[in-house]
Structures are given as C-alpha cells and as structure tokens.
Protein backbone atom coordinates (compact mmCIF):
# COMPACT_ATOMS: atom_id res chain seq x y z
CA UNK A 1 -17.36 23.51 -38.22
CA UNK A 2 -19.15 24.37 -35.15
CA UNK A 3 -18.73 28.25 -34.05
CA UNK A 4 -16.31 29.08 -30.83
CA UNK A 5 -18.65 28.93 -28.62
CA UNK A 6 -20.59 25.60 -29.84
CA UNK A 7 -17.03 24.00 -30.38
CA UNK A 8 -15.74 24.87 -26.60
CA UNK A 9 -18.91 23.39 -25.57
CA UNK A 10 -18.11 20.31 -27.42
CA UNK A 11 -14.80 20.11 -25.92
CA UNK A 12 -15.88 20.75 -22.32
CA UNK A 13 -18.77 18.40 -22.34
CA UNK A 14 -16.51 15.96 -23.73
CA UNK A 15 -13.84 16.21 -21.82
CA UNK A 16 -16.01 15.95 -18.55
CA UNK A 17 -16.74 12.19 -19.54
CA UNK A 18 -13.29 11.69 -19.23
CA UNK A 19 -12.55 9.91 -16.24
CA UNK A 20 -9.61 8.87 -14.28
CA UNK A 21 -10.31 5.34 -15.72
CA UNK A 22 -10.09 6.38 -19.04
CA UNK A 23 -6.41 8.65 -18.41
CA UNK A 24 -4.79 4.94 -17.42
CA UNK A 25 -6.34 3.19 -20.60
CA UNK A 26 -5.16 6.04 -22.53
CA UNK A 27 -1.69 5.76 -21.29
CA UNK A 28 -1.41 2.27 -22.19
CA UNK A 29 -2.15 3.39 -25.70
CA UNK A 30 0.59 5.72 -25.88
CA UNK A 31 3.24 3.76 -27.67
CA UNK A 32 0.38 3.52 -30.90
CA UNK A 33 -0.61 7.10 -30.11
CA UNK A 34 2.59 8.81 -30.41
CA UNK A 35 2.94 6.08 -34.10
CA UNK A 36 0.44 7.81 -35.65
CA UNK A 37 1.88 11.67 -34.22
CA UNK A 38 4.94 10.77 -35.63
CA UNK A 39 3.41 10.14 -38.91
CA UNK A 40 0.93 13.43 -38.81
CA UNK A 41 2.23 15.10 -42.50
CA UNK A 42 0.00 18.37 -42.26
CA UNK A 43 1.60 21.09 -44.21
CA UNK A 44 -1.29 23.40 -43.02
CA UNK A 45 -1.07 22.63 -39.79
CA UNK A 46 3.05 23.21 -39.08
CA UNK A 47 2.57 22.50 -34.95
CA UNK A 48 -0.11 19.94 -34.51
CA UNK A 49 2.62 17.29 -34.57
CA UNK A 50 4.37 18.62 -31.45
CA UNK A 51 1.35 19.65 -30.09
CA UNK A 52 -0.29 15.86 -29.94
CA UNK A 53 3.32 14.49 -29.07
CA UNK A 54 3.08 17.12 -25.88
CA UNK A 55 -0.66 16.42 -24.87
CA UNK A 56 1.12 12.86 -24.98
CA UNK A 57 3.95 13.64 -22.68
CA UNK A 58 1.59 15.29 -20.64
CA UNK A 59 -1.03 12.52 -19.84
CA UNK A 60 2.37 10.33 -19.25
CA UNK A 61 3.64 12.61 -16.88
CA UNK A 62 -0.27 12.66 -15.38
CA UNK A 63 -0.26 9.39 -14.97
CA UNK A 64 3.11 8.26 -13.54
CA UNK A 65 2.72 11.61 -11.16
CA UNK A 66 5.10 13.80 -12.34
CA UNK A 67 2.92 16.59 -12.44
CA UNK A 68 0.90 16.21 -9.24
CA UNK A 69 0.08 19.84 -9.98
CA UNK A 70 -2.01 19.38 -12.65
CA UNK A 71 -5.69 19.17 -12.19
CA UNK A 72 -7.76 16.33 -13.64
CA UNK A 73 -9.82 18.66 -15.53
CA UNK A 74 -6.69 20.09 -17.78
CA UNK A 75 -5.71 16.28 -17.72
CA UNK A 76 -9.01 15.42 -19.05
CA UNK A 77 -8.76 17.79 -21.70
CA UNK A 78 -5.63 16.58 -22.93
CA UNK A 79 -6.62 13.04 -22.80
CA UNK A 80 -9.68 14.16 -25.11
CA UNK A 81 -7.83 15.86 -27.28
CA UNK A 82 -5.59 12.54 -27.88
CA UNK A 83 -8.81 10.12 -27.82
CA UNK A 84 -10.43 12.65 -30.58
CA UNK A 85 -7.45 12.73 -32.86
CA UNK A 86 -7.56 8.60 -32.83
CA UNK A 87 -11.02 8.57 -33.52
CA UNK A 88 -12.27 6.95 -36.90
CA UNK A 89 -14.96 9.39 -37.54
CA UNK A 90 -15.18 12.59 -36.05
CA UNK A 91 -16.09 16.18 -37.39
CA UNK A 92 -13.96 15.89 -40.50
CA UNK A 93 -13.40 12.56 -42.00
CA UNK A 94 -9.24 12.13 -42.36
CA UNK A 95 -9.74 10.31 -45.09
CA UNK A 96 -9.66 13.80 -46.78
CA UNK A 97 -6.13 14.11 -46.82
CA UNK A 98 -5.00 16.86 -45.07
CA UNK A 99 -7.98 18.69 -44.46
CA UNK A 100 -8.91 16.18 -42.22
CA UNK A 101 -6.54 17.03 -39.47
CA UNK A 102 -7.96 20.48 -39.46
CA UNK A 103 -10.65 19.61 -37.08
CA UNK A 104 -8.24 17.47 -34.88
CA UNK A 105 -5.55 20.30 -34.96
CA UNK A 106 -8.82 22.58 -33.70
CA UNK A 107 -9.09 20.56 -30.78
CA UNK A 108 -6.07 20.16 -29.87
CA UNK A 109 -5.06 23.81 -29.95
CA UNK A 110 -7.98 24.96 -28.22
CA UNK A 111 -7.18 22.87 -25.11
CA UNK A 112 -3.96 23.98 -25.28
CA UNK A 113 -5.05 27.43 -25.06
CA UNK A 114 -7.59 27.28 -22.50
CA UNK A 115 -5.17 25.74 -19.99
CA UNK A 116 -2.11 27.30 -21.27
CA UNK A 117 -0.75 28.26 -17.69
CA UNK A 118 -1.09 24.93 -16.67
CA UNK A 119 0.37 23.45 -19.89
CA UNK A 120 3.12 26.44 -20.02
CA UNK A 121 3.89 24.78 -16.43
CA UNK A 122 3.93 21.55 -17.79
CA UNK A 123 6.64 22.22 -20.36
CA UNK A 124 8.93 23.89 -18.21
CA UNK A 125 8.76 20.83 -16.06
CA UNK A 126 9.22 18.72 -19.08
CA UNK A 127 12.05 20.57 -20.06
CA UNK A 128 9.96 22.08 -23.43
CA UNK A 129 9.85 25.65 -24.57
CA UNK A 130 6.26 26.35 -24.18
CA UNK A 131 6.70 28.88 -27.11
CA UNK A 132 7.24 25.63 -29.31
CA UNK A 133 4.26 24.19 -28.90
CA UNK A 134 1.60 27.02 -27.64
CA UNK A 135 -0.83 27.79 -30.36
CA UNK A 136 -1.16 31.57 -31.93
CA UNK A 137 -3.99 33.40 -30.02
C-alpha cells in the first residue's frame, strides 16, 4: 500500500475525474451496487459494509437533490469510493478473500474522513447516526 500521503493523492486525483456525468451513471448502478454491499463478509473490516451502503445513500440523495448542500467535490469522492470498490482489479486483488477489501475499506474510510462534516451532515439528514458509520481517526 501506498503511504498517506501518496494514497490521498490517489484519491484526490481520482476523484477529480469524476464528473457530474459519471454521479448519474453511477446512480443507475445502485440497485447492483448496494447487491454486492450487502454481501461484503469482512470480519476485519466490522464497518465497511455500512460505510459503502452510506456513500450509496449519499450519491442517491446527490442525485435526486436531497442534499443540495453538498458540494460536487465530497460527491465525487463518494462516487469514487463506490466506482473503486466495484472495480475488478484495483490495489489489492479481492480475489484474496478478505484481505482484499482492505484496500477498498482504505478508500472508503478515508473519504469519509476527509469530508466528515459534510458526511456527518449528510447522516443527520438521512436520519443515520454519524457515529455508526464514521471511521476511527
């Protein structure tokens, strides 16, 4: 794995390609997204599951405007952090078995915590305990 730095480089570069475009097709993938969530079994990784299914609800609420608070850029990040967990080969093969959600997990916590106001905002609009889902710092 990348250090901090490199890997928050990776994210934000990343994420930047994301474009308003690519929130919509995302959403439309949803239903198959939140499929393979549901089936995440990662004993080391207790909260990824709820964290995906959030970064989930949160690009749904994106899209279909309610959050009209959020910027695209926290959006964007989200929306990566969904696309990266369905890709078929990223920094850690999941073919591994459960090692192989480490890196996903990684990426999906890290977003969290860089925008965690905006996401703490999100949940409380969502109904969610933010304290659920926010990774350890």
């Amino acid at each position: 794995m990348p250090d901090s730095a490199d890997f928050a480089e990776f994210i934000s570069s990343n994420s930047a390609k994301v474009t308003p475009a690519t929130v919509h097709e995302l959403f439309s993938r949803l239903p198959e997204l939140r499929e393979k969530v549901a089936g995440i079994e990662a004993p080391g990784f207790p909260q990824a599951p709820a964290q995906f299914a959030f970064l989930a609800d949160v690009i749904e609420s994106f899209v279909t405007d309610r959050l009209p608070n959020l910027p695209l850029m926290v959006a964007s990040e989200a929306a990566f952090a969904l696309m990266y967990l369905d890709r078929a080969v990223d920094l850690i093969p999941d073919s591994v078995g459960p090692l192989g959600l480490t890196d996903d997990a990684a990426v999906a916590a890290t977003v969290l915590l860089r925008n965690s106001p905006q996401f703490a905002e999100a949940a409380r609009a969502q109904g969610k305990e933010w304290s659920k889902i926010a990774p350890a710092e």
